[in-house]
PDBML (XML) file of the C-alpha atoms, coordinates in Angstrom:
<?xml version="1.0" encoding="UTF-8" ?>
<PDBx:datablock datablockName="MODEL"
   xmlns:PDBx="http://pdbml.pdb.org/schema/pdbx-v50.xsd"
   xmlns:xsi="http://www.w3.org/2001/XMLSchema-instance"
   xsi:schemaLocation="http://pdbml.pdb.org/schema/pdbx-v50.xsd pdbx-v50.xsd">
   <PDBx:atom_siteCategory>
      <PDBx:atom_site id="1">
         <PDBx:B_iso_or_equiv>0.00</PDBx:B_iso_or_equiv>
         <PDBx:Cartn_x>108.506</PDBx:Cartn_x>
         <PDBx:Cartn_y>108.967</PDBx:Cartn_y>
         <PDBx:Cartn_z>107.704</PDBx:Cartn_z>
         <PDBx:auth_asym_id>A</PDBx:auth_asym_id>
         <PDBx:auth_atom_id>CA</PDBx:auth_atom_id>
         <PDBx:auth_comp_id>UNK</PDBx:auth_comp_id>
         <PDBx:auth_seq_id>1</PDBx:auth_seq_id>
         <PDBx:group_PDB>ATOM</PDBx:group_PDB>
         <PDBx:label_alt_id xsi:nil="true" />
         <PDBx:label_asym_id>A</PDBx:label_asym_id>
         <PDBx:label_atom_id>CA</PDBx:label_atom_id>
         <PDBx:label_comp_id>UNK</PDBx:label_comp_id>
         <PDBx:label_entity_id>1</PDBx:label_entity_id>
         <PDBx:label_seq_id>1</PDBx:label_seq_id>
         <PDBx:occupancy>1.00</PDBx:occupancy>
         <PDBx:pdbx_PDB_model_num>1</PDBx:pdbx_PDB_model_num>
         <PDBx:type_symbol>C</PDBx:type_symbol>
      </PDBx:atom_site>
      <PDBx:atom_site id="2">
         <PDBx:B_iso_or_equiv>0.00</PDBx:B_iso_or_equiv>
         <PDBx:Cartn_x>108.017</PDBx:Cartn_x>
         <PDBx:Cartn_y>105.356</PDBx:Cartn_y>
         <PDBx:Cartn_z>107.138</PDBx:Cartn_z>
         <PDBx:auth_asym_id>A</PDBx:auth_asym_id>
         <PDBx:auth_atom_id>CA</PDBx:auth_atom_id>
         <PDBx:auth_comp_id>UNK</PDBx:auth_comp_id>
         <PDBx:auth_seq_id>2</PDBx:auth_seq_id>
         <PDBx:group_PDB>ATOM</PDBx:group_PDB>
         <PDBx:label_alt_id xsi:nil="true" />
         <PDBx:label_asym_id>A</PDBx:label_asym_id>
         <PDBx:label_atom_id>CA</PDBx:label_atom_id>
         <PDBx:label_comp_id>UNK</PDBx:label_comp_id>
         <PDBx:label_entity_id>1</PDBx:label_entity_id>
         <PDBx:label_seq_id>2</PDBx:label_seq_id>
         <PDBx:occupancy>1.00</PDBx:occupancy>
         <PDBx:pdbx_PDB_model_num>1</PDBx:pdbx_PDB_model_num>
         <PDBx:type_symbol>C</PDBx:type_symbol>
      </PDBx:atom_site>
      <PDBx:atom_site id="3">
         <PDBx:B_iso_or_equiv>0.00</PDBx:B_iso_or_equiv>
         <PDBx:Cartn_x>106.229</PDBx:Cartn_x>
         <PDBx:Cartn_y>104.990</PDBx:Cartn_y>
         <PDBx:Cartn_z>110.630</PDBx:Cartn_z>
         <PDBx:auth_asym_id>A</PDBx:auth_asym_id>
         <PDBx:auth_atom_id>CA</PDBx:auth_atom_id>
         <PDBx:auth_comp_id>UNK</PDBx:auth_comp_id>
         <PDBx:auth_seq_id>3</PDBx:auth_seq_id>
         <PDBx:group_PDB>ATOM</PDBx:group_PDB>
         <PDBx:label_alt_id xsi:nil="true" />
         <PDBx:label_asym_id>A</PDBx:label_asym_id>
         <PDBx:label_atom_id>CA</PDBx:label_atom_id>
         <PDBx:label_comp_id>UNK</PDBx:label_comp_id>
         <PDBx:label_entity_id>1</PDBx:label_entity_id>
         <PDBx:label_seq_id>3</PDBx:label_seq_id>
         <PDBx:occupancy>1.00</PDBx:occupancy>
         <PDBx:pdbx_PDB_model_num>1</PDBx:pdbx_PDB_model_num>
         <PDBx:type_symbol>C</PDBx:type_symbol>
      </PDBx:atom_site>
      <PDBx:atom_site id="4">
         <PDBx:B_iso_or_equiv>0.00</PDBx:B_iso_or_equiv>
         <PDBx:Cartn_x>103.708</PDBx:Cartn_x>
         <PDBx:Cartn_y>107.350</PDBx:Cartn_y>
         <PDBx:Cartn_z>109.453</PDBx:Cartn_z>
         <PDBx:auth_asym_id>A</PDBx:auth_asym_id>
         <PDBx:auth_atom_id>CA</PDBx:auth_atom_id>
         <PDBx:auth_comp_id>UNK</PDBx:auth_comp_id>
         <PDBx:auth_seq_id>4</PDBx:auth_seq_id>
         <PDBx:group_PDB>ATOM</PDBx:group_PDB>
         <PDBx:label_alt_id xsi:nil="true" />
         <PDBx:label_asym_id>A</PDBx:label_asym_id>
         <PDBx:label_atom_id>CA</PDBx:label_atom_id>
         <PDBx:label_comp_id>UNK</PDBx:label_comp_id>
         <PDBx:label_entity_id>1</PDBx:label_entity_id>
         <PDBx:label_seq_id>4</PDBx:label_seq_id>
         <PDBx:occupancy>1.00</PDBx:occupancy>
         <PDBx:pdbx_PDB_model_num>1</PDBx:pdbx_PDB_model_num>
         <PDBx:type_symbol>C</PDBx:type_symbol>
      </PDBx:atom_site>
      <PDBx:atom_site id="5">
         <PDBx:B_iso_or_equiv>0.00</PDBx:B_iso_or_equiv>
         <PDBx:Cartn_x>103.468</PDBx:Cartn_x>
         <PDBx:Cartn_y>105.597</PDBx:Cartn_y>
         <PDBx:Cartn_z>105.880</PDBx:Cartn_z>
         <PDBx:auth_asym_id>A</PDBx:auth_asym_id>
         <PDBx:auth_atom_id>CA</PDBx:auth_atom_id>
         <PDBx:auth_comp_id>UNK</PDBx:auth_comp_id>
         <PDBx:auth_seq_id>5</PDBx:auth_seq_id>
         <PDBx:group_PDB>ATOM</PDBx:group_PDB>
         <PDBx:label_alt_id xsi:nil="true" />
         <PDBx:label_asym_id>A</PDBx:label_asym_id>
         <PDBx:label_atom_id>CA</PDBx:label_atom_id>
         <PDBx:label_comp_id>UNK</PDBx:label_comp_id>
         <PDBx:label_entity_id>1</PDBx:label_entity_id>
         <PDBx:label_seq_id>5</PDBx:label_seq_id>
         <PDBx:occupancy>1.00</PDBx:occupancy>
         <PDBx:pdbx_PDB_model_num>1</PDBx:pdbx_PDB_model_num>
         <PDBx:type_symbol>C</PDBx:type_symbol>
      </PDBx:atom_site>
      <PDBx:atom_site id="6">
         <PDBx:B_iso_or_equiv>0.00</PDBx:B_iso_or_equiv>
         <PDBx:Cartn_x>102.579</PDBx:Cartn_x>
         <PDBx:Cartn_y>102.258</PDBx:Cartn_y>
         <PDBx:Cartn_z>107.983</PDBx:Cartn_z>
         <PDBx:auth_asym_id>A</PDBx:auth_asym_id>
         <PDBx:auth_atom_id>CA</PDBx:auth_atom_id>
         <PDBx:auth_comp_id>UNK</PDBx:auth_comp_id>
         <PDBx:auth_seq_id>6</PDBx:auth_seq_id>
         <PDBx:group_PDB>ATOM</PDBx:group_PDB>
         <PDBx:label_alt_id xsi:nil="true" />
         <PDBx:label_asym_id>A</PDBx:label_asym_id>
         <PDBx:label_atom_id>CA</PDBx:label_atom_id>
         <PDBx:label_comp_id>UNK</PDBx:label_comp_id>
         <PDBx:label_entity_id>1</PDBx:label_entity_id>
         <PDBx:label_seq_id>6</PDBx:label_seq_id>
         <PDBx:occupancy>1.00</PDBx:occupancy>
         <PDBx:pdbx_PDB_model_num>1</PDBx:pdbx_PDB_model_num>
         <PDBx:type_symbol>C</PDBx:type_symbol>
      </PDBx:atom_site>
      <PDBx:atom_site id="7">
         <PDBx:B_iso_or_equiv>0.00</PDBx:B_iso_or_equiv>
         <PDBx:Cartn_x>99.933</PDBx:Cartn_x>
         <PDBx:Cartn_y>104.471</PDBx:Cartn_y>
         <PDBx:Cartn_z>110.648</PDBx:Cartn_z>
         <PDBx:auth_asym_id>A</PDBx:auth_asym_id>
         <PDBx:auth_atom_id>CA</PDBx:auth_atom_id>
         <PDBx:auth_comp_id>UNK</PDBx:auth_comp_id>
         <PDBx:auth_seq_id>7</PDBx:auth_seq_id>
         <PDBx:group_PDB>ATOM</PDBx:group_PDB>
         <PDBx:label_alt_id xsi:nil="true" />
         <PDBx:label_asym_id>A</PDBx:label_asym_id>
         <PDBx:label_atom_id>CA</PDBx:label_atom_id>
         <PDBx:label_comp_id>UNK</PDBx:label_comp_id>
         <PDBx:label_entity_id>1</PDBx:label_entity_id>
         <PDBx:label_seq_id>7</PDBx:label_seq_id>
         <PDBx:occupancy>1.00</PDBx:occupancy>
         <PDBx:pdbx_PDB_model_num>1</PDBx:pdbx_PDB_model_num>
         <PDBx:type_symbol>C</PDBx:type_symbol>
      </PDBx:atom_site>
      <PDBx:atom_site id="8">
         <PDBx:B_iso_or_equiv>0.00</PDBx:B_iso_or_equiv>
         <PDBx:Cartn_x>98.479</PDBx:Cartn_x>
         <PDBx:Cartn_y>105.792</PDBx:Cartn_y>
         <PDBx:Cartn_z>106.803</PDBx:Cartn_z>
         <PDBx:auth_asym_id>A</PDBx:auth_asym_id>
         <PDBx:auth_atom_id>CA</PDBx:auth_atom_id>
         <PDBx:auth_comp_id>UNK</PDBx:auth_comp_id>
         <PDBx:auth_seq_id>8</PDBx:auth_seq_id>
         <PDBx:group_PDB>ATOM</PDBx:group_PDB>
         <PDBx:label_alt_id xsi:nil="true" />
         <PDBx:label_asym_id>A</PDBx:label_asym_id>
         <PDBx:label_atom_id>CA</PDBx:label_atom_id>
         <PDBx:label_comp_id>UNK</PDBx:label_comp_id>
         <PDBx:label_entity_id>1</PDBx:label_entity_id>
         <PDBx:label_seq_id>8</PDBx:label_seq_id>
         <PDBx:occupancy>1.00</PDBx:occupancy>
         <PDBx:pdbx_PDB_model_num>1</PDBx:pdbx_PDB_model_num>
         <PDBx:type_symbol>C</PDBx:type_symbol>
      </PDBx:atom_site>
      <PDBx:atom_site id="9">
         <PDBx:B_iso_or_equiv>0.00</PDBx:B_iso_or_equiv>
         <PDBx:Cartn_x>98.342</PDBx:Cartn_x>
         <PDBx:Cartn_y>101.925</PDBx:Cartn_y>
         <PDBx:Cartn_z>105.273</PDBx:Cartn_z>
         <PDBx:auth_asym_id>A</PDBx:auth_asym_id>
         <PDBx:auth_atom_id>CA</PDBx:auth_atom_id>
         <PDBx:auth_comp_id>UNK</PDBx:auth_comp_id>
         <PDBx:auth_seq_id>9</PDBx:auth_seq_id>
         <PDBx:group_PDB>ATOM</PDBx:group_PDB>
         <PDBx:label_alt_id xsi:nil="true" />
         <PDBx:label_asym_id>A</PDBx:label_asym_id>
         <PDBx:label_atom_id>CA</PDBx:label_atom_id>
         <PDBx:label_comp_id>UNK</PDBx:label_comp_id>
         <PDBx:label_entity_id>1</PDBx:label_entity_id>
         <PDBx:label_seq_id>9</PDBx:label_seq_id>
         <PDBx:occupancy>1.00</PDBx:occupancy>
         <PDBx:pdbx_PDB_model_num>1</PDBx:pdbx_PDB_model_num>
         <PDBx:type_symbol>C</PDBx:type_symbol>
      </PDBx:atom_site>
      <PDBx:atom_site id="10">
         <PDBx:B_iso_or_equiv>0.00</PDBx:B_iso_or_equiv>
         <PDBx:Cartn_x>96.915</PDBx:Cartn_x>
         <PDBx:Cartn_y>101.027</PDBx:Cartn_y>
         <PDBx:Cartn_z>108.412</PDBx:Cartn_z>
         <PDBx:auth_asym_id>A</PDBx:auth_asym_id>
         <PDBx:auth_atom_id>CA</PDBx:auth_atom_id>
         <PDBx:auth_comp_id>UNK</PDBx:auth_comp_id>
         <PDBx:auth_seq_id>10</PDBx:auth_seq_id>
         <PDBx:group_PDB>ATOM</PDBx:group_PDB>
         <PDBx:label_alt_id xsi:nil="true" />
         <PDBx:label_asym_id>A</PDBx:label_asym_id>
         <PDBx:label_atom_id>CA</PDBx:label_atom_id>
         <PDBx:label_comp_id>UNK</PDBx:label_comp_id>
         <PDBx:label_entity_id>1</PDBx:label_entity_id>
         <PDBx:label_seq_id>10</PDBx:label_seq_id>
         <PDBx:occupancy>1.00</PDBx:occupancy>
         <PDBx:pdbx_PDB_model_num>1</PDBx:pdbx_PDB_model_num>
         <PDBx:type_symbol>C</PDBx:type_symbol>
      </PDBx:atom_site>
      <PDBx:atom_site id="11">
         <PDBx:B_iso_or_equiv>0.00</PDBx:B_iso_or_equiv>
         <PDBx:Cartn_x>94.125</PDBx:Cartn_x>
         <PDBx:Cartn_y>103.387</PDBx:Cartn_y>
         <PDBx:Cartn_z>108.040</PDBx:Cartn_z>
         <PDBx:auth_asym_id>A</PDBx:auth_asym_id>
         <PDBx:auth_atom_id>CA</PDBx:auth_atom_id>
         <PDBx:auth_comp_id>UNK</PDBx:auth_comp_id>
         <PDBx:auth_seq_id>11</PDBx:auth_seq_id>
         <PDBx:group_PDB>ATOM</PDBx:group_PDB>
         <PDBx:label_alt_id xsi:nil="true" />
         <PDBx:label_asym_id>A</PDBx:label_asym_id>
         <PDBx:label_atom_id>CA</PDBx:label_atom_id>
         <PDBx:label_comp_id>UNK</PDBx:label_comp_id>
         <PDBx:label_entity_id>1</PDBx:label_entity_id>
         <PDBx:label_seq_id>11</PDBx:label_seq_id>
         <PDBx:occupancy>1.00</PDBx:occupancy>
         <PDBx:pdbx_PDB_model_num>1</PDBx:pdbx_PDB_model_num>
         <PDBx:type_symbol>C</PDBx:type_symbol>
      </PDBx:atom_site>
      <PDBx:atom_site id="12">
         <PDBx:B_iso_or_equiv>0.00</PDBx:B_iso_or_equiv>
         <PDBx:Cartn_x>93.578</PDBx:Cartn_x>
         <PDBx:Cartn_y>102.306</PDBx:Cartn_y>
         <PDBx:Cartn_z>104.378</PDBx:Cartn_z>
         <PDBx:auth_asym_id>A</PDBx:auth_asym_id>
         <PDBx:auth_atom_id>CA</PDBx:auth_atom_id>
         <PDBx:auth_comp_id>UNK</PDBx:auth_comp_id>
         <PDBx:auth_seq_id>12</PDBx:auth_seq_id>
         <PDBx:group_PDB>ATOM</PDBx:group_PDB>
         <PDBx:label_alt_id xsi:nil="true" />
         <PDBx:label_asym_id>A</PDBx:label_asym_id>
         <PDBx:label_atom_id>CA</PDBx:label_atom_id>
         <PDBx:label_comp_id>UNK</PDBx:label_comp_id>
         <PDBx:label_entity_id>1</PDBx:label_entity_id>
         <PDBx:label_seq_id>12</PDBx:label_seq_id>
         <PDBx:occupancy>1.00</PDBx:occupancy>
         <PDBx:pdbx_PDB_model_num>1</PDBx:pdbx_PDB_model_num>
         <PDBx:type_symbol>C</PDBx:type_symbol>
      </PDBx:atom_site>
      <PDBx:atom_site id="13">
         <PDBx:B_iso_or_equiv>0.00</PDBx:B_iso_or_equiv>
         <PDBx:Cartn_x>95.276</PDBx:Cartn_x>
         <PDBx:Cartn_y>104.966</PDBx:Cartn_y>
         <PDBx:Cartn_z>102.595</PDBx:Cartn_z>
         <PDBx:auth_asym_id>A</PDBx:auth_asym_id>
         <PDBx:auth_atom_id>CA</PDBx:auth_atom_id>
         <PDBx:auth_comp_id>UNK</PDBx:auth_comp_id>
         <PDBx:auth_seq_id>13</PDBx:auth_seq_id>
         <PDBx:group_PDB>ATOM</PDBx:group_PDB>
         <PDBx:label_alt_id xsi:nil="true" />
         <PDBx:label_asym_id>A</PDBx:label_asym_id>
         <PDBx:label_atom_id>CA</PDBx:label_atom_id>
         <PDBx:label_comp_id>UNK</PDBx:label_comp_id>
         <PDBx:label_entity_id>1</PDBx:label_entity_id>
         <PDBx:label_seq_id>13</PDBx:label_seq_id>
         <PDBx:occupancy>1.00</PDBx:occupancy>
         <PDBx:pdbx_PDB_model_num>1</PDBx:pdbx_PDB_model_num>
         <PDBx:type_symbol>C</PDBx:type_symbol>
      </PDBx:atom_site>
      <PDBx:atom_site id="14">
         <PDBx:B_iso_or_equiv>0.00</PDBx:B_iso_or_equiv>
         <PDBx:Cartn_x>97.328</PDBx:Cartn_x>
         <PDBx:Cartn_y>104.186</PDBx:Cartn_y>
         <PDBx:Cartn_z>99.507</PDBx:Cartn_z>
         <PDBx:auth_asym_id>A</PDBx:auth_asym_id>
         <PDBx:auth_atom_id>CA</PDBx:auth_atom_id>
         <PDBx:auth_comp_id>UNK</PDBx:auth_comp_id>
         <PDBx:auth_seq_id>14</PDBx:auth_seq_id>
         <PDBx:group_PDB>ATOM</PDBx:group_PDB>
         <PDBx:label_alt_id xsi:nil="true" />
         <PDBx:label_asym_id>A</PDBx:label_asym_id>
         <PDBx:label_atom_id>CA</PDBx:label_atom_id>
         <PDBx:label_comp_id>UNK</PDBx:label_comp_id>
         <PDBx:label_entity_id>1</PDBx:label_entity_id>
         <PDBx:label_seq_id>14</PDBx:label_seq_id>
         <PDBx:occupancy>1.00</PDBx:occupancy>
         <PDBx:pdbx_PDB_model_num>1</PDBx:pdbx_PDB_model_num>
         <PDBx:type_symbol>C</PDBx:type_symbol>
      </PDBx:atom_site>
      <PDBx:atom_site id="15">
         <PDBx:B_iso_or_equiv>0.00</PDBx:B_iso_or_equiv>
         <PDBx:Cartn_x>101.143</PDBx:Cartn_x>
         <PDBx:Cartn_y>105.110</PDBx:Cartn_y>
         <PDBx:Cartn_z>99.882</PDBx:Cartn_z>
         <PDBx:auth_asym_id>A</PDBx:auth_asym_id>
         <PDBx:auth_atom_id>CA</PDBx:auth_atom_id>
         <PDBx:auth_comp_id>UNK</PDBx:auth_comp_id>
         <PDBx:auth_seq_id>15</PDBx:auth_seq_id>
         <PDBx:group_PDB>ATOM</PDBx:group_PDB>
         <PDBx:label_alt_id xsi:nil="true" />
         <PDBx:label_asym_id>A</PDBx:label_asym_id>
         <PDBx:label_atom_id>CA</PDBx:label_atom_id>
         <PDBx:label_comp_id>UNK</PDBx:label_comp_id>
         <PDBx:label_entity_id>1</PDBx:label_entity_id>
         <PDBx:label_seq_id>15</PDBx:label_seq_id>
         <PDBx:occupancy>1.00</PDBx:occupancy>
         <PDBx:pdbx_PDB_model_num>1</PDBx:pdbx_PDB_model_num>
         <PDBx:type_symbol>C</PDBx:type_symbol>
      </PDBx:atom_site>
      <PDBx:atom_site id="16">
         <PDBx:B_iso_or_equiv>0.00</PDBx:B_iso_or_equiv>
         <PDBx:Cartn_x>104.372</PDBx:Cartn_x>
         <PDBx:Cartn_y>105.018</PDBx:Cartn_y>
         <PDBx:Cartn_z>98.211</PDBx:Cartn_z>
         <PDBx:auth_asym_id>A</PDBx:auth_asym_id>
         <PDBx:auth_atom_id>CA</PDBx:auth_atom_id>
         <PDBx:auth_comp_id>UNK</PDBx:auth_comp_id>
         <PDBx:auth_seq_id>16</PDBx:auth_seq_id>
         <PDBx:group_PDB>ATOM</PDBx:group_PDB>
         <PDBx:label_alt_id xsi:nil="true" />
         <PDBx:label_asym_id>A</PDBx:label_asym_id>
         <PDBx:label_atom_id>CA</PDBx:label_atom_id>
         <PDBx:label_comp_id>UNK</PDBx:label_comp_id>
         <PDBx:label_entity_id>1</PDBx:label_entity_id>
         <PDBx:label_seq_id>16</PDBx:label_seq_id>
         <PDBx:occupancy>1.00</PDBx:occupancy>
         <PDBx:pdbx_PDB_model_num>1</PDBx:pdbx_PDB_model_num>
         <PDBx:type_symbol>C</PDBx:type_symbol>
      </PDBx:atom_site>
      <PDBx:atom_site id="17">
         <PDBx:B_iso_or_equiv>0.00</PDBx:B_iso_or_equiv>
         <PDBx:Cartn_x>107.819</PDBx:Cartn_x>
         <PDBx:Cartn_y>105.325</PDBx:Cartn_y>
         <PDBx:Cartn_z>99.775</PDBx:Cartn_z>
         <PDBx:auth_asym_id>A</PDBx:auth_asym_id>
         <PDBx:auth_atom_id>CA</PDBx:auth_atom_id>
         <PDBx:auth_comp_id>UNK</PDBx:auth_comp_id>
         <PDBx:auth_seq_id>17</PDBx:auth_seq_id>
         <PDBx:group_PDB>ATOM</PDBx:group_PDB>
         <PDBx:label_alt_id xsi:nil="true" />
         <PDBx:label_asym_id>A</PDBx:label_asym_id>
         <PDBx:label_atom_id>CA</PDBx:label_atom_id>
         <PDBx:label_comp_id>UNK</PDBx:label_comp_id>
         <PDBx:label_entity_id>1</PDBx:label_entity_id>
         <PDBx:label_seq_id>17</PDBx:label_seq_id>
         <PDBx:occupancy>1.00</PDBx:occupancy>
         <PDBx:pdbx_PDB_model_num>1</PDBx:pdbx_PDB_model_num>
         <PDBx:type_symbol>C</PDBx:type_symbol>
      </PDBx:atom_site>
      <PDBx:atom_site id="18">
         <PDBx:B_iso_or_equiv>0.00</PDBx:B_iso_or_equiv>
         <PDBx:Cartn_x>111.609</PDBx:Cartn_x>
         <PDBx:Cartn_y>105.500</PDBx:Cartn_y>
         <PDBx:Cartn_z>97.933</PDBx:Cartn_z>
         <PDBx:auth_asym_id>A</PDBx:auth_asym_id>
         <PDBx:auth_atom_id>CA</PDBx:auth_atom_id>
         <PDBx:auth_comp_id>UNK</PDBx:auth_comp_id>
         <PDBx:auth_seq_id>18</PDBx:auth_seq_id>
         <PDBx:group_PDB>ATOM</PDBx:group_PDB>
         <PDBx:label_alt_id xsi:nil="true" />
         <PDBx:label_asym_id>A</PDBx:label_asym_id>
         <PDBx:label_atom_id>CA</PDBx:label_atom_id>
         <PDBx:label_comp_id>UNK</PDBx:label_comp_id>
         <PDBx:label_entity_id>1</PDBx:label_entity_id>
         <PDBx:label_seq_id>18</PDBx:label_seq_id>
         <PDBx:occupancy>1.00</PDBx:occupancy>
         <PDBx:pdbx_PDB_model_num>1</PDBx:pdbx_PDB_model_num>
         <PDBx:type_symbol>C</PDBx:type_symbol>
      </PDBx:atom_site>
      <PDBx:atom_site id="19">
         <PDBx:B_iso_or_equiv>0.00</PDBx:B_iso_or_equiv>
         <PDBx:Cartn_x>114.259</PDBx:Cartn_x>
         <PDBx:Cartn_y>107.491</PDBx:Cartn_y>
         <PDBx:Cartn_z>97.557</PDBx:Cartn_z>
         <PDBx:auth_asym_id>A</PDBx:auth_asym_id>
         <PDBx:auth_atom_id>CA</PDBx:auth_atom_id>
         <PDBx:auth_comp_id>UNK</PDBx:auth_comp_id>
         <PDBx:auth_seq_id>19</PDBx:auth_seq_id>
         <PDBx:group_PDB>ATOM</PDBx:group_PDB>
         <PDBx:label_alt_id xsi:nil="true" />
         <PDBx:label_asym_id>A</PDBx:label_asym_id>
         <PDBx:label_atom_id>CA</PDBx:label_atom_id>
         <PDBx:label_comp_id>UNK</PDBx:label_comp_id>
         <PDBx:label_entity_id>1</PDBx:label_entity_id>
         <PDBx:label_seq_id>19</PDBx:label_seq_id>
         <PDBx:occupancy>1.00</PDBx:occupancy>
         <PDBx:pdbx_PDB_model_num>1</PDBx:pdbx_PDB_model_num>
         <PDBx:type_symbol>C</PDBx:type_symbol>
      </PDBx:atom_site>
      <PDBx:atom_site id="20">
         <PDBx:B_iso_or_equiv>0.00</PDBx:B_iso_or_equiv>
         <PDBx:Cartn_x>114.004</PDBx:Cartn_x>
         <PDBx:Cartn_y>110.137</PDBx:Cartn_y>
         <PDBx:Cartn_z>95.633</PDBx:Cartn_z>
         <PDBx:auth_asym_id>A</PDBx:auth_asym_id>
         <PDBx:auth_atom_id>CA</PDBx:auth_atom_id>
         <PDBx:auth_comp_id>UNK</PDBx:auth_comp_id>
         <PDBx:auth_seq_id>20</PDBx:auth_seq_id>
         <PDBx:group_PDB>ATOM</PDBx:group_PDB>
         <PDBx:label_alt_id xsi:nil="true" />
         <PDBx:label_asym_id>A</PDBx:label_asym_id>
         <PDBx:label_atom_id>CA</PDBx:label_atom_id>
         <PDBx:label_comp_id>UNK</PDBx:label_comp_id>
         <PDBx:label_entity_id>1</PDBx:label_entity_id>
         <PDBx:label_seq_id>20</PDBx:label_seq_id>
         <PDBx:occupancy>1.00</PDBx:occupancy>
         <PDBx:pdbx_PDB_model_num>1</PDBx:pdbx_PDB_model_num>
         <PDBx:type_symbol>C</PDBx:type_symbol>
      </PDBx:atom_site>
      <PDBx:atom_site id="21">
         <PDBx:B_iso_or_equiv>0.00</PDBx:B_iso_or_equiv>
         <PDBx:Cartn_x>117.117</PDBx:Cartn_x>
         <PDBx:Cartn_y>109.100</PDBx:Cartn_y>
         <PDBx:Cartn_z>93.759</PDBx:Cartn_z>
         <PDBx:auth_asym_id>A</PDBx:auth_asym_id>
         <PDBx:auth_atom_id>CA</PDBx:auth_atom_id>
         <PDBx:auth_comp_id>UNK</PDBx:auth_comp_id>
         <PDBx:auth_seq_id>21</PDBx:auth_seq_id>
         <PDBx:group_PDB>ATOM</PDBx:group_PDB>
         <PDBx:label_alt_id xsi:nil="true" />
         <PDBx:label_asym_id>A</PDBx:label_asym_id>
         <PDBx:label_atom_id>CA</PDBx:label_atom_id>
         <PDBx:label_comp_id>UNK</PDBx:label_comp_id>
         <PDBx:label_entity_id>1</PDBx:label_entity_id>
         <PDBx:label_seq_id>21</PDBx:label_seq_id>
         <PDBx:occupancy>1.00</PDBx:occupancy>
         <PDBx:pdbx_PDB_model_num>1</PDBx:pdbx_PDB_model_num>
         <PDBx:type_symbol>C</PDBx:type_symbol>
      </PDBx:atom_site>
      <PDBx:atom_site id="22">
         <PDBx:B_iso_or_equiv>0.00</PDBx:B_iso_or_equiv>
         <PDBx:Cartn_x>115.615</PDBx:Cartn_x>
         <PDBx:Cartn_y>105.570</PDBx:Cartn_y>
         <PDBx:Cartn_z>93.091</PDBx:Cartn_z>
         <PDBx:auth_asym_id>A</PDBx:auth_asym_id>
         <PDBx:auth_atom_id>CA</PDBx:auth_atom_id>
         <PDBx:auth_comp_id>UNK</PDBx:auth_comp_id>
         <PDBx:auth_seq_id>22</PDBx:auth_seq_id>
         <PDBx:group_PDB>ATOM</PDBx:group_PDB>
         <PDBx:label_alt_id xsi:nil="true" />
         <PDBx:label_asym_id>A</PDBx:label_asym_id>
         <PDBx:label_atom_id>CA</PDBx:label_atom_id>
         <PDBx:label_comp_id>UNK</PDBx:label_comp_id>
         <PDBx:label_entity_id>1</PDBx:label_entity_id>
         <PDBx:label_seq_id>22</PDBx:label_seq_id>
         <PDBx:occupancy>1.00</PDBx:occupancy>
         <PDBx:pdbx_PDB_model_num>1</PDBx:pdbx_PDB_model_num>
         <PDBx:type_symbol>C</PDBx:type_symbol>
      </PDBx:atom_site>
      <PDBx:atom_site id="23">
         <PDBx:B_iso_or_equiv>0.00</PDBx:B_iso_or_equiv>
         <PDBx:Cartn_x>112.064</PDBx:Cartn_x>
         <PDBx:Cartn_y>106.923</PDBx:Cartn_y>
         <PDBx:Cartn_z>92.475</PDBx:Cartn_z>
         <PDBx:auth_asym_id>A</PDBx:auth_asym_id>
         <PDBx:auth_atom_id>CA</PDBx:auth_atom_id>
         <PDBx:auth_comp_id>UNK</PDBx:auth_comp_id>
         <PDBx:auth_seq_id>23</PDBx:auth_seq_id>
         <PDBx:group_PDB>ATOM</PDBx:group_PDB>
         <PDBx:label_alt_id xsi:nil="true" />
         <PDBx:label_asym_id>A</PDBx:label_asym_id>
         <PDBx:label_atom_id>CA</PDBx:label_atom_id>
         <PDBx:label_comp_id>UNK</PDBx:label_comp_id>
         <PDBx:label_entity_id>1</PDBx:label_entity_id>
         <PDBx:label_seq_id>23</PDBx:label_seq_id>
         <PDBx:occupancy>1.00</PDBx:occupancy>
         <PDBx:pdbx_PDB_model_num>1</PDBx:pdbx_PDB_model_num>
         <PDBx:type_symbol>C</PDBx:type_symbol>
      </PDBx:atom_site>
      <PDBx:atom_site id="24">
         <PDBx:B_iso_or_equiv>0.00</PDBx:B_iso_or_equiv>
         <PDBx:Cartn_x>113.492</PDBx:Cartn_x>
         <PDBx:Cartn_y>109.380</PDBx:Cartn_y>
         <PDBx:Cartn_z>89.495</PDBx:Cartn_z>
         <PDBx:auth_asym_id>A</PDBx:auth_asym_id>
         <PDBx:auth_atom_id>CA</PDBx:auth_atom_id>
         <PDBx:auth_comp_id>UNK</PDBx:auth_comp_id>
         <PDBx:auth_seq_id>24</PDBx:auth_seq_id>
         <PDBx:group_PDB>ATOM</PDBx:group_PDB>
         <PDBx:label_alt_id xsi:nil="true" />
         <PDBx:label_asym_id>A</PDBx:label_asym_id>
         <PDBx:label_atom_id>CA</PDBx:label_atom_id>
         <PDBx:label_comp_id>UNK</PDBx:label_comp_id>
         <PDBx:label_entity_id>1</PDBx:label_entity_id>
         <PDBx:label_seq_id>24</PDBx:label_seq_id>
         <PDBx:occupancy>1.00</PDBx:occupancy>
         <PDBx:pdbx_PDB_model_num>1</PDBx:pdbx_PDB_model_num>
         <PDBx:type_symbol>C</PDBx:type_symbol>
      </PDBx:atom_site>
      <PDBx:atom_site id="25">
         <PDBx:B_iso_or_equiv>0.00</PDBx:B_iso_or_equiv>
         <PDBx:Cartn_x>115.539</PDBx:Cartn_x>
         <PDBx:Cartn_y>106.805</PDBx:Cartn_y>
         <PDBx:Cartn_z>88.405</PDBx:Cartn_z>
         <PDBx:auth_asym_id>A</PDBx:auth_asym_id>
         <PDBx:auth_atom_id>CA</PDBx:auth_atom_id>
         <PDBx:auth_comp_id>UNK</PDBx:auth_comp_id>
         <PDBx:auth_seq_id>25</PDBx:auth_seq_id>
         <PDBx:group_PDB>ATOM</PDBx:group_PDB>
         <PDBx:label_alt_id xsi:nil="true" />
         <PDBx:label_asym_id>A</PDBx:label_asym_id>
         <PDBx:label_atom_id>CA</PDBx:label_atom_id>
         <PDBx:label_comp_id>UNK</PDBx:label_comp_id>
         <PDBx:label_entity_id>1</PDBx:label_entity_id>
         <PDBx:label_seq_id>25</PDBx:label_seq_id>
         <PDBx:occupancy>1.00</PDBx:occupancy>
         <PDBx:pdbx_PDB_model_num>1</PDBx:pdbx_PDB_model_num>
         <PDBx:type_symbol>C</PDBx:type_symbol>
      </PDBx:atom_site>
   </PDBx:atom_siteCategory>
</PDBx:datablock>
């Protein structure tokens, strides 16, 4: 999942990774 975040950055997309227990919180 975060390999494909970085390939998505990488191709100037905006993303946002976290747990979804941190996230919520």
């Amino acid at each position: 999942a975060n390999g494909l975040g970085i390939e998505a950055l990488k191709r100037e997309y905006r993303v946002l990774s976290d747990s979804v227990h941190h996230l919520l919180k």
